[in-house]
N, C-alpha and C. Protein backbone atom coordinates (compact mmCIF):
# COMPACT_ATOMS: atom_id res chain seq x y z
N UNK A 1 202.36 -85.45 -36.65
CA UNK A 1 201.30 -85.17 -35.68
C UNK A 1 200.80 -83.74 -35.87
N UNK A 2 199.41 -83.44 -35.11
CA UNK A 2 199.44 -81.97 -35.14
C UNK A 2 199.91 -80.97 -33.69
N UNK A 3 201.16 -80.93 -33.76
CA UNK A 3 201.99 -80.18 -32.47
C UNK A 3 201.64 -78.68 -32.96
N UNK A 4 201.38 -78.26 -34.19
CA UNK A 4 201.25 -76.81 -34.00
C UNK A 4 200.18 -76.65 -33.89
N UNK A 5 198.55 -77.56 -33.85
CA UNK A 5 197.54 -77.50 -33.36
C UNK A 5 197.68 -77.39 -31.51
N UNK A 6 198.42 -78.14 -30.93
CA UNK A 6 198.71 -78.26 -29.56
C UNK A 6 199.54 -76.66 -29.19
N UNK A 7 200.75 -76.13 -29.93
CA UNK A 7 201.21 -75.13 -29.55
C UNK A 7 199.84 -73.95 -29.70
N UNK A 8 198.90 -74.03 -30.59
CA UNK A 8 198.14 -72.72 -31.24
C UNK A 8 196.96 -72.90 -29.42
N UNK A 9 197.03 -74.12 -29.19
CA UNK A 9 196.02 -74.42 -28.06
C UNK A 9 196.93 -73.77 -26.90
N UNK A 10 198.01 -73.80 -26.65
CA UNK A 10 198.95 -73.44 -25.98
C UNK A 10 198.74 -71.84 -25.39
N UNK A 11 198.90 -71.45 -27.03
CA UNK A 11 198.71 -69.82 -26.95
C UNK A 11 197.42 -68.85 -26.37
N UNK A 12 195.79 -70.04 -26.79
CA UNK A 12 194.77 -70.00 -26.77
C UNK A 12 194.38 -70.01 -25.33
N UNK A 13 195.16 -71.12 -24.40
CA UNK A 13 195.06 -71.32 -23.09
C UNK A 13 195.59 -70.29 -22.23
N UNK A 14 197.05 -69.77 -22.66
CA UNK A 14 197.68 -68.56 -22.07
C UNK A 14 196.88 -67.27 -22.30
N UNK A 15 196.35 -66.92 -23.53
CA UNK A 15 195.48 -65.98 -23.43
C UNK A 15 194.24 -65.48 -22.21
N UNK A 16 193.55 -66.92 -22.62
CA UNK A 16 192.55 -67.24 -21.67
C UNK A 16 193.24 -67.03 -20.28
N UNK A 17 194.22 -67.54 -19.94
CA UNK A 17 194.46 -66.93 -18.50
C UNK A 17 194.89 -65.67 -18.03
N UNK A 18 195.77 -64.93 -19.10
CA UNK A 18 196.04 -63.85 -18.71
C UNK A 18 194.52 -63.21 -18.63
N UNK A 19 193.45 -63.47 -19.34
CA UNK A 19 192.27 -62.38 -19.10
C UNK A 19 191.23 -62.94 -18.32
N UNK A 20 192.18 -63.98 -17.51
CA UNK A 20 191.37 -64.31 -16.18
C UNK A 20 192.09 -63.74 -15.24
N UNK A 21 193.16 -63.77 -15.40
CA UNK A 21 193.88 -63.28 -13.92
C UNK A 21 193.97 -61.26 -14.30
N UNK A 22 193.32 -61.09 -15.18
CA UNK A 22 193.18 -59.72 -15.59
C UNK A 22 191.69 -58.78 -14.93
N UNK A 23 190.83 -59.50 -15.45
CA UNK A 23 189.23 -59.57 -15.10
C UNK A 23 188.27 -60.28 -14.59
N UNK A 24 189.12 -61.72 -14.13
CA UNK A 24 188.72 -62.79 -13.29
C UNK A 24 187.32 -61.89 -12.05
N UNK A 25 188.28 -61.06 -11.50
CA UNK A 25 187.87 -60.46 -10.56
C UNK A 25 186.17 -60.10 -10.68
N UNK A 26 186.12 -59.18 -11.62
CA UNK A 26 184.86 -58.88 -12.28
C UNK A 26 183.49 -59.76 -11.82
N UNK A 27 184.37 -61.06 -12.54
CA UNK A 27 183.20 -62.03 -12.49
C UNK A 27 182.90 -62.46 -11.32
N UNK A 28 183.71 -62.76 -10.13
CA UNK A 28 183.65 -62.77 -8.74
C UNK A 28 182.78 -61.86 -8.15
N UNK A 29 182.37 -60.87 -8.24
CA UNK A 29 181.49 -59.99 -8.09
C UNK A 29 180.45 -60.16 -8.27
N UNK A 30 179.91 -61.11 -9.04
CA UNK A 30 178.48 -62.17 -9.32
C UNK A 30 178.28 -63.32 -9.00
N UNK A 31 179.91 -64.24 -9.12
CA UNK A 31 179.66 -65.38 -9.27
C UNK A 31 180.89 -65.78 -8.28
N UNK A 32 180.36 -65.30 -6.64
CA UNK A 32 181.59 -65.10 -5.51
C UNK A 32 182.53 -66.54 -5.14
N UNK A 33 181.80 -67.77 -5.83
CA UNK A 33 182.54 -68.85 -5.71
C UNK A 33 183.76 -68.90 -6.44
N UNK A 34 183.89 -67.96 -7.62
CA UNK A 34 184.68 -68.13 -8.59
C UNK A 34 186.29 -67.50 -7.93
N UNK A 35 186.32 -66.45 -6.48
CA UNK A 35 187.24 -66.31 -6.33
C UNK A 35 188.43 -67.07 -5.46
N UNK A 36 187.90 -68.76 -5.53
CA UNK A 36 188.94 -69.85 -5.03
C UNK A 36 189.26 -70.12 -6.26
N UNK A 37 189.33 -69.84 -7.56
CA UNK A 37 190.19 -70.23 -8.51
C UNK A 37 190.86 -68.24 -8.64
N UNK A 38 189.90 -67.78 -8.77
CA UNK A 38 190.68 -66.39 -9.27
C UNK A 38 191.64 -66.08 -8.55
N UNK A 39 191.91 -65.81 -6.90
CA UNK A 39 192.24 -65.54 -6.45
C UNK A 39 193.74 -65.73 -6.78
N UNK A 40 194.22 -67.19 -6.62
CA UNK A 40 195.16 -67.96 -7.15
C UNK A 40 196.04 -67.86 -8.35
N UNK A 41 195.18 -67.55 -9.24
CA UNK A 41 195.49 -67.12 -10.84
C UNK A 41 196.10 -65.62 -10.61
N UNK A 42 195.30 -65.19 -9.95
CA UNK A 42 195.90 -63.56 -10.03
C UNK A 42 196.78 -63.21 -9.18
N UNK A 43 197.42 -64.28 -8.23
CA UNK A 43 198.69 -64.03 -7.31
C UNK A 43 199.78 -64.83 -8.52
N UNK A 44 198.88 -66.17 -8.90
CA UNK A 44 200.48 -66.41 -9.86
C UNK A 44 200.70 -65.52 -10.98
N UNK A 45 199.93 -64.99 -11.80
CA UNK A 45 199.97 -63.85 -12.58
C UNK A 45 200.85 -62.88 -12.07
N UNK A 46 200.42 -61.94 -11.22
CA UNK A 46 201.33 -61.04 -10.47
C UNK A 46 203.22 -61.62 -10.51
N UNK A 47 202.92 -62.79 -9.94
CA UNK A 47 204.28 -63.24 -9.21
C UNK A 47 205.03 -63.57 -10.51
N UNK A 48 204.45 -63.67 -11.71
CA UNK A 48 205.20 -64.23 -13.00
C UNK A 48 205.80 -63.10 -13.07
N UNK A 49 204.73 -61.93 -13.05
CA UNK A 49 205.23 -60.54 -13.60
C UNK A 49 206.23 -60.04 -12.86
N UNK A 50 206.13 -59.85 -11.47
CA UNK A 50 206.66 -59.52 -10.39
C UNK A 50 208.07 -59.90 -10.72
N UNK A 51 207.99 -61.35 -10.70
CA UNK A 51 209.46 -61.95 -10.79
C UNK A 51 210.15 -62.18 -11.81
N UNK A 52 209.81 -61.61 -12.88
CA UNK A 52 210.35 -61.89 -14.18
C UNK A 52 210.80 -63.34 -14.70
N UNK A 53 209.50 -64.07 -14.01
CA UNK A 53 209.97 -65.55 -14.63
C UNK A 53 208.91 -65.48 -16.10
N UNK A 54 208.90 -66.51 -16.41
CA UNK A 54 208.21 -67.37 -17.43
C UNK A 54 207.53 -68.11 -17.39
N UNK A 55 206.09 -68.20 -17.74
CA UNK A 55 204.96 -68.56 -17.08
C UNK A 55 205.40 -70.40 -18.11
N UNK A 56 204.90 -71.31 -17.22
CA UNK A 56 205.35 -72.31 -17.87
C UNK A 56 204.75 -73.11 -19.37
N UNK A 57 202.92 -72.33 -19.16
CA UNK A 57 202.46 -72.58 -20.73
C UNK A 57 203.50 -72.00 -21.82
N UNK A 58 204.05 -71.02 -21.71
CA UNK A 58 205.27 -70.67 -22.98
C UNK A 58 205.97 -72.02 -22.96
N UNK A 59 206.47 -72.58 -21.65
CA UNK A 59 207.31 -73.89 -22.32
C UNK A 59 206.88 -74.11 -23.26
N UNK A 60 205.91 -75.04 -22.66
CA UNK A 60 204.74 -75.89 -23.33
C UNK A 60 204.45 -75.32 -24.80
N UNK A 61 204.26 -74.14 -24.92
CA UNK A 61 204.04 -74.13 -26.17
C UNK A 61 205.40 -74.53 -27.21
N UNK A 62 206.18 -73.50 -26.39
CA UNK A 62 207.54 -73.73 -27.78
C UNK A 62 207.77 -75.29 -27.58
N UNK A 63 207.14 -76.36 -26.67
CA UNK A 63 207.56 -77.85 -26.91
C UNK A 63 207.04 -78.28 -27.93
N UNK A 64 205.75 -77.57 -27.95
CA UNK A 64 205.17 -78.53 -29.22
C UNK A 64 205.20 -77.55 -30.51
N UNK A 65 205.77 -76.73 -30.87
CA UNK A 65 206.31 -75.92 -32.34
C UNK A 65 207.62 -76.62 -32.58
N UNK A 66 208.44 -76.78 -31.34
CA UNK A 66 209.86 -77.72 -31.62
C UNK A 66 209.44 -79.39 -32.27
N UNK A 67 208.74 -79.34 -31.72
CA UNK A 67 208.39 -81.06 -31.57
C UNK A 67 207.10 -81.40 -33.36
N UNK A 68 206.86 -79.89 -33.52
CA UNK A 68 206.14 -79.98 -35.23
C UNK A 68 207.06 -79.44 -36.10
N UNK A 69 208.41 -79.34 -35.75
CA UNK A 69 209.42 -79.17 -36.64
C UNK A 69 209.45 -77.73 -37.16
N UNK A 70 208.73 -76.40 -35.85
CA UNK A 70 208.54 -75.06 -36.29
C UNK A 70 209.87 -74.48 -35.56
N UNK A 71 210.33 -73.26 -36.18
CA UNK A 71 211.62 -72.62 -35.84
C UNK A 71 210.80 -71.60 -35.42
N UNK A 72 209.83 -70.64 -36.29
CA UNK A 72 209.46 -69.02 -36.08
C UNK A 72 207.95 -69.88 -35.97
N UNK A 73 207.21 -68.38 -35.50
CA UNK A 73 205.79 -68.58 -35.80
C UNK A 73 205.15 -68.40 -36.66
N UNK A 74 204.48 -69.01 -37.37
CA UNK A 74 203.66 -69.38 -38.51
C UNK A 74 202.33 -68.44 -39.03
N UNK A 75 201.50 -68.26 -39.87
CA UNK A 75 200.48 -67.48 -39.72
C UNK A 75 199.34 -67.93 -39.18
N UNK A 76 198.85 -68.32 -38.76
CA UNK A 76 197.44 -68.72 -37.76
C UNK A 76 197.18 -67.70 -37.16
N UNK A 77 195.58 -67.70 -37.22
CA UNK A 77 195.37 -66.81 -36.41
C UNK A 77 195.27 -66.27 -35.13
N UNK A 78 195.83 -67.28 -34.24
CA UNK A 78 195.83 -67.30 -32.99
C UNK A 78 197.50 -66.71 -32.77
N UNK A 79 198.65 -67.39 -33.79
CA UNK A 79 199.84 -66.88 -33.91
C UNK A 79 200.12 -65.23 -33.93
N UNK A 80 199.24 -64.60 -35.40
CA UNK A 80 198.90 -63.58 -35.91
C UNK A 80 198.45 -62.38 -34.76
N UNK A 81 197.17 -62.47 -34.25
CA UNK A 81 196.53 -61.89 -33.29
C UNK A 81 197.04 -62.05 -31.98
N UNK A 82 197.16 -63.18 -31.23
CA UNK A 82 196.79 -63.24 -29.59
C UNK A 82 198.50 -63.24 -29.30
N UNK A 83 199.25 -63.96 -30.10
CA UNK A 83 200.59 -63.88 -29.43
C UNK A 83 201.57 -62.82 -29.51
N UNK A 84 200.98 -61.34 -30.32
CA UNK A 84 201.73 -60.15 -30.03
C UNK A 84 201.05 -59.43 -28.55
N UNK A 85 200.23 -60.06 -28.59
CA UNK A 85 199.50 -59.26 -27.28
C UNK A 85 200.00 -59.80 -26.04
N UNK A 86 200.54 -61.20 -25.75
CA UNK A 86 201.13 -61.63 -24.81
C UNK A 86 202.54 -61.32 -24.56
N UNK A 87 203.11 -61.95 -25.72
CA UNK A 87 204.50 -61.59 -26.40
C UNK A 87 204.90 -60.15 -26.95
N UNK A 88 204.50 -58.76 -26.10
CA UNK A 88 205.12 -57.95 -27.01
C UNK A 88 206.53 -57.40 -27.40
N UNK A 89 206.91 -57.41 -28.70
CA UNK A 89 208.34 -56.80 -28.66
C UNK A 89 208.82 -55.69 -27.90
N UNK A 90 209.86 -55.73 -27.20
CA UNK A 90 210.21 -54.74 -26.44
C UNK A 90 209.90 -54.72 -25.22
N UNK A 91 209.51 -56.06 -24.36
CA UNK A 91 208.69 -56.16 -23.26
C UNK A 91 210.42 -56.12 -22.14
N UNK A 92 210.42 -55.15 -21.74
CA UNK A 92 211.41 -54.75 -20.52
C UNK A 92 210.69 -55.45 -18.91
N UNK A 93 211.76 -55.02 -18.62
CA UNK A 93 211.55 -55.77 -16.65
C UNK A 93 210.40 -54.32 -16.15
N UNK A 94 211.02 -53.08 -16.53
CA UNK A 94 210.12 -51.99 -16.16
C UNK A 94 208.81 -52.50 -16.72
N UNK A 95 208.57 -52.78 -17.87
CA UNK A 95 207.27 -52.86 -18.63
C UNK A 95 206.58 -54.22 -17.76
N UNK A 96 207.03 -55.27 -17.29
CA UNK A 96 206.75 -56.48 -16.43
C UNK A 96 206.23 -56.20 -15.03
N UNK A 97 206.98 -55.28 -14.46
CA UNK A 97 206.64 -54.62 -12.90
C UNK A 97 205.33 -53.80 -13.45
N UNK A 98 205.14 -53.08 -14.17
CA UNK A 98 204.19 -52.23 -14.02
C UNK A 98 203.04 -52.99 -14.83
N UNK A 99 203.10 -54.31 -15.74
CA UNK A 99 202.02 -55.55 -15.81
C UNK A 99 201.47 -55.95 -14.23
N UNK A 100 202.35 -56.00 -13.56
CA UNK A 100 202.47 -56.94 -12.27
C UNK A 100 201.42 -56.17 -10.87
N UNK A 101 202.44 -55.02 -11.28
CA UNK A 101 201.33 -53.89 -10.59
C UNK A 101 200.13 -53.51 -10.39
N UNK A 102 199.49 -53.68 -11.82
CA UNK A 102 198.60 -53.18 -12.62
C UNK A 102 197.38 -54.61 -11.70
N UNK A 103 197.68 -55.73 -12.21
CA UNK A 103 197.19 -56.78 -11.67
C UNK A 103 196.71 -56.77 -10.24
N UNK A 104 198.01 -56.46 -9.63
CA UNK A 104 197.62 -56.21 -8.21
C UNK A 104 196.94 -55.51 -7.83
N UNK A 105 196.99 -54.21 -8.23
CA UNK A 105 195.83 -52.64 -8.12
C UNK A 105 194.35 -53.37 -8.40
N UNK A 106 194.20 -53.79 -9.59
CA UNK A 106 193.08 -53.74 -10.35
C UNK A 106 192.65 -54.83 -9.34
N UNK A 107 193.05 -56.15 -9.04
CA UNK A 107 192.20 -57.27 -7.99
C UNK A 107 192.00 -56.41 -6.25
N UNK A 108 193.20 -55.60 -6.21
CA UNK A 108 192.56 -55.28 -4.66
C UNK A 108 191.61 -54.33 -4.67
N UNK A 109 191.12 -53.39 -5.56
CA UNK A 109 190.06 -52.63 -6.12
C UNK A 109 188.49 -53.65 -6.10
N UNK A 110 188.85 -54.60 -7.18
CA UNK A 110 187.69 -55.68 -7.13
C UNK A 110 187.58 -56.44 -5.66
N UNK A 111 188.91 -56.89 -5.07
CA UNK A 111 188.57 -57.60 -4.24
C UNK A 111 187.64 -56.54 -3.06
N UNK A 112 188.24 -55.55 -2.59
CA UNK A 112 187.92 -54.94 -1.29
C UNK A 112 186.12 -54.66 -1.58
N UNK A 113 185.66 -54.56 -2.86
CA UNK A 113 184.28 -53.86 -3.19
C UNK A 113 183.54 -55.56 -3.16
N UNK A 114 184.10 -56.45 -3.45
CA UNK A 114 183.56 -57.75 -2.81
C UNK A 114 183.32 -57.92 -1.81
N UNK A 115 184.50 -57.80 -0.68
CA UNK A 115 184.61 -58.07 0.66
C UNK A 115 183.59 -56.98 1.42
N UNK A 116 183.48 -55.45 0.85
CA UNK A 116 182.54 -54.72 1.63
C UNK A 116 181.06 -55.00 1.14
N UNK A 117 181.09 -55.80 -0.14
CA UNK A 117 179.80 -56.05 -0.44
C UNK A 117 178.74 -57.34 0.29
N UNK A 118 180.27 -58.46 0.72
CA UNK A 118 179.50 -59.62 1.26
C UNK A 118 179.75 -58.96 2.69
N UNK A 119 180.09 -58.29 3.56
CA UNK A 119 179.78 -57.93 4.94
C UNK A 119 178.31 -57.51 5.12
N UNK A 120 177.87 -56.98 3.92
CA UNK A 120 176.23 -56.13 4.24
C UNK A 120 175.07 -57.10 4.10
């Protein structure tokens, strides 16, 4: 089958969310319907970070690299590029809290300049 097409989609999808629950916000600022999905994304974001769990697309991905008979990651370019940026070596609990943080700062910044923008 193609499972490392499904894992590379995996990685592609996690990307995509971390730089929604990153800058989601942004777009809410134009497009104010968008913050009943953002909102959501950027509390579970936080709370991944927060709590030092594991966001569950990583399952998902390593299911389907196990399941295409992959041990390490391969060269693709989605492997290559997007999954040191998610995955970086050396990623500590300190380095996770202050992801987590960062998230939180940056949406209550966007959110509050929303909220004083739709009062006027």
């Amino acid at each position: 089958m193609h499972y490392h097409l499904w894992a590379d989609m995996m990685v592609f999808l996690h990307a995509a969310f971390v730089l929604f629950v990153l800058f989601g916000g942004v777009a809410v600022l134009r497009w104010r319907r968008l913050a009943w999905l953002h909102l959501p994304a950027a509390i579970w974001g936080m709370l991944i970070e927060l709590g030092g769990w594991i966001c569950p697309l990583t399952y998902l991905e390593n299911h389907f690299r196990r399941l295409g008979g992959e041990v390490g990651y391969g060269g693709t370019f989605i492997e290559q590029y997007i999954e040191p940026i998610l995955y970086p070596l050396g990623l500590t609990r300190h380095t996770q809290l202050l992801f987590g943080l960062s998230v939180l700062l940056l949406n209550l910044a966007i959110y509050a300049r929303f909220w004083r923008y739709r009062q006027k």
